[in-house]
C-alpha atoms as a PDB file:
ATOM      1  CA  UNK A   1      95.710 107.344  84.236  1.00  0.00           C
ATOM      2  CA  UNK A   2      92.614 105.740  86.041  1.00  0.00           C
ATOM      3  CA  UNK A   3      92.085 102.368  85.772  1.00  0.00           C
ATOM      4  CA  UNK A   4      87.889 103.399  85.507  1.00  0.00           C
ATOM      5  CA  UNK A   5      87.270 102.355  88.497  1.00  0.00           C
ATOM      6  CA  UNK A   6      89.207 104.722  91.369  1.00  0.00           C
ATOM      7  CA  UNK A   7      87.177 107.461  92.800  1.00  0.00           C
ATOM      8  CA  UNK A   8      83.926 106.242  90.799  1.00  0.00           C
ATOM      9  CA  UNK A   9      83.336 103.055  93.234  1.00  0.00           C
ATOM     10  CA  UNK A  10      82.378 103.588  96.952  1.00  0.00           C
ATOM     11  CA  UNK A  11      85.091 102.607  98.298  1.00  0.00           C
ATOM     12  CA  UNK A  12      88.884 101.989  96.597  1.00  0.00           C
ATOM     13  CA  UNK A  13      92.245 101.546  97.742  1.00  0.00           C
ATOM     14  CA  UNK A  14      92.566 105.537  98.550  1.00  0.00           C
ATOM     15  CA  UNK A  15      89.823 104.733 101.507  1.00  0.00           C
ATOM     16  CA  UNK A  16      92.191 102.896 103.293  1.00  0.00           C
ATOM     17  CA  UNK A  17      94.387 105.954 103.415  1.00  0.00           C
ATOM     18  CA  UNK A  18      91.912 108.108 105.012  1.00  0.00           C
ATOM     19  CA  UNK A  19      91.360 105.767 107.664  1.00  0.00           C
ATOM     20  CA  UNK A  20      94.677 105.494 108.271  1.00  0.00           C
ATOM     21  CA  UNK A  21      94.954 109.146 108.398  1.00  0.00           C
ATOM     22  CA  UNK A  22      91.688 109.212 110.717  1.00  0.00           C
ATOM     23  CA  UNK A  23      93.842 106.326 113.514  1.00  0.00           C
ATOM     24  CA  UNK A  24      96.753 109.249 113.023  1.00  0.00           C
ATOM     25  CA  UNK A  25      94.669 111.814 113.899  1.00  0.00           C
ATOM     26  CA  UNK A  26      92.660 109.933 116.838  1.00  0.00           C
ATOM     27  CA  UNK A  27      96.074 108.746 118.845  1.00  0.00           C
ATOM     28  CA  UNK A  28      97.147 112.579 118.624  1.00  0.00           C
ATOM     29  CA  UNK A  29      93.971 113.763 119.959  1.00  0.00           C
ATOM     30  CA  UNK A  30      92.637 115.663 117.421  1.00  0.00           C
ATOM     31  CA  UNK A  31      89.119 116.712 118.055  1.00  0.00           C
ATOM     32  CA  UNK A  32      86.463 115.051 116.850  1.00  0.00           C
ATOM     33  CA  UNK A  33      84.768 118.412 115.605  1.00  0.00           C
ATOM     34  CA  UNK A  34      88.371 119.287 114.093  1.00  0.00           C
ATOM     35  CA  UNK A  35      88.941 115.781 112.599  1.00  0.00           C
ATOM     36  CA  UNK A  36      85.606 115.597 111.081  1.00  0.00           C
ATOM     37  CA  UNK A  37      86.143 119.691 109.395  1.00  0.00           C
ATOM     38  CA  UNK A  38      89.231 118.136 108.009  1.00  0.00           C
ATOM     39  CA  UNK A  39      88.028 115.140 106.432  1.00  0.00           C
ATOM     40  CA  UNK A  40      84.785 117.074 105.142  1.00  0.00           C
ATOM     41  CA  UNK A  41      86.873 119.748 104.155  1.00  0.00           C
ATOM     42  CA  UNK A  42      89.682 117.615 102.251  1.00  0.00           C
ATOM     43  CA  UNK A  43      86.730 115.944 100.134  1.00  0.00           C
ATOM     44  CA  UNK A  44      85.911 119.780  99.393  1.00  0.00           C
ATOM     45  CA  UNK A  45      89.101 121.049  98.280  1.00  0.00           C
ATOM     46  CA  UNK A  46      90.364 117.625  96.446  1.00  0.00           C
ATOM     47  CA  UNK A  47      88.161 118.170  93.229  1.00  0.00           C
ATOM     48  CA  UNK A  48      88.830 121.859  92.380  1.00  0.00           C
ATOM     49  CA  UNK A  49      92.414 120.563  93.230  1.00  0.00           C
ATOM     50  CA  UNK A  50      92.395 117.862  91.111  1.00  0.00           C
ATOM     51  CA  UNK A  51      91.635 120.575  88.011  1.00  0.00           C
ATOM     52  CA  UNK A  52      94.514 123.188  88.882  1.00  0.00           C
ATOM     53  CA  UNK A  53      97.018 120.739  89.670  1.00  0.00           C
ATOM     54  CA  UNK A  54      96.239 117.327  88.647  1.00  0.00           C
ATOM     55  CA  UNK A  55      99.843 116.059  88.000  1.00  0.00           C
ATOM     56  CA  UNK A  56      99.980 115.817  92.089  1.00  0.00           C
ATOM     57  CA  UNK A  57      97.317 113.029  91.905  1.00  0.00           C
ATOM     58  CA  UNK A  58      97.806 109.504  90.897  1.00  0.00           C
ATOM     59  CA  UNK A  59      94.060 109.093  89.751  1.00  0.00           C
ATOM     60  CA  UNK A  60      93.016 112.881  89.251  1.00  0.00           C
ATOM     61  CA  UNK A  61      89.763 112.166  88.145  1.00  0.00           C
ATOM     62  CA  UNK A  62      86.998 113.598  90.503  1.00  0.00           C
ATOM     63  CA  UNK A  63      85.574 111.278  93.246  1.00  0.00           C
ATOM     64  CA  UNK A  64      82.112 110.263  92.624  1.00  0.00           C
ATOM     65  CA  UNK A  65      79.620 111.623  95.578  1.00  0.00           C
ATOM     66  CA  UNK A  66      79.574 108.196  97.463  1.00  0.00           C
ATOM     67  CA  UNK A  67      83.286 107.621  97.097  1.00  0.00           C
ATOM     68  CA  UNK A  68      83.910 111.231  98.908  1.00  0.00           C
ATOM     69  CA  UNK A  69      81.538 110.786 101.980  1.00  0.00           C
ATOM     70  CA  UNK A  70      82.936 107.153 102.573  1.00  0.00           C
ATOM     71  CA  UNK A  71      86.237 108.187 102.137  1.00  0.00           C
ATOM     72  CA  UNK A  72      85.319 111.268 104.704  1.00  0.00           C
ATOM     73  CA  UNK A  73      83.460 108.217 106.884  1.00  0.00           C
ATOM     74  CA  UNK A  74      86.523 106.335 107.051  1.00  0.00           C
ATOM     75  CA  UNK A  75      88.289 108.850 108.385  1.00  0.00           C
ATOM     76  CA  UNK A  76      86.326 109.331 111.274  1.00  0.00           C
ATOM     77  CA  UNK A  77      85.792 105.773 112.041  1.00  0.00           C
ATOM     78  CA  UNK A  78      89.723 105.508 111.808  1.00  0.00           C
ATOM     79  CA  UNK A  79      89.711 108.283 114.421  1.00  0.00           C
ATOM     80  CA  UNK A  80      87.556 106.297 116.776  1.00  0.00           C
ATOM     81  CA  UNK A  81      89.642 103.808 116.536  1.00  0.00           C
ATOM     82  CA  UNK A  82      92.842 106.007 117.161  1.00  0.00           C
ATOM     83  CA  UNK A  83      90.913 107.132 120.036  1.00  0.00           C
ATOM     84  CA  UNK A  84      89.967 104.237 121.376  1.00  0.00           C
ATOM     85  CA  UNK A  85      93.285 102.695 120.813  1.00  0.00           C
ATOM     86  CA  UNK A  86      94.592 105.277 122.702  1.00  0.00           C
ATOM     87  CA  UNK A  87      92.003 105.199 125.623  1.00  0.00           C
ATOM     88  CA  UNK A  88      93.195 101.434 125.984  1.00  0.00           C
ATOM     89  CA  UNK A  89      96.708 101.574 125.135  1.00  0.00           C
ATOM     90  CA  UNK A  90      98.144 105.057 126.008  1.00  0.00           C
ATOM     91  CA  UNK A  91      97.963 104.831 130.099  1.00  0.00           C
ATOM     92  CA  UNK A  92      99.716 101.046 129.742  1.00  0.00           C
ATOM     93  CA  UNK A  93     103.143 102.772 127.463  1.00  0.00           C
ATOM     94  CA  UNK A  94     102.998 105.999 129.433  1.00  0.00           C
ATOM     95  CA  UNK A  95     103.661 103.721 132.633  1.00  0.00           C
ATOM     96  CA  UNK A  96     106.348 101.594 130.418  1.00  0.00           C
ATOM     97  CA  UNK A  97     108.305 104.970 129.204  1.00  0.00           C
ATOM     98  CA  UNK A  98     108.144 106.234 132.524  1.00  0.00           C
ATOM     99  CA  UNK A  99     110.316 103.579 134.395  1.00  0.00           C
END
């Protein structure tokens, strides 16, 4: 199970996947409205989810109140950066795939 500290601290090793997931969603051009509903929305769902079906979790224990909103935080920071990434990057491999 939990090692006591996943989902009760602020930030864990499950905050780096949302960001991750936020860079995914910024260098598809999600919108930021859309991207922010899903992170919000996610942190929502993931509790009551974690009580119906908590052998889909590797830490099912609920995420303490801080832990969620950073976790929804680093998503959309991660999607800025997708975004921005994109914004510098995408016009430069466009060109390159183009020739």
């Amino acid at each position: 199970m939990s090692d006591g500290f996943i989902n009760q601290v602020p930030v864990d090793r499950f905050t780096a996947g949302h960001f991750v997931f936020g860079v995914l969603m910024g260098l598809v051009h999600v919108s930021p409205l859309a991207a922010l509903a899903i992170a919000a929305g996610w942190e929502v769902v993931e509790t009551p989810l974690k009580r119906w079906i908590p052998w889909i979790f590797p830490h099912p224990e609920p995420d303490a109140q801080l832990n969620a909103v950073l976790d929804a935080a680093a998503t959309m920071f991660g999607w800025t950066l997708g975004n921005l990434l994109w914004a510098l990057l995408g016009p430069a491999l466009i060109l390159k795939w183009q020739r």
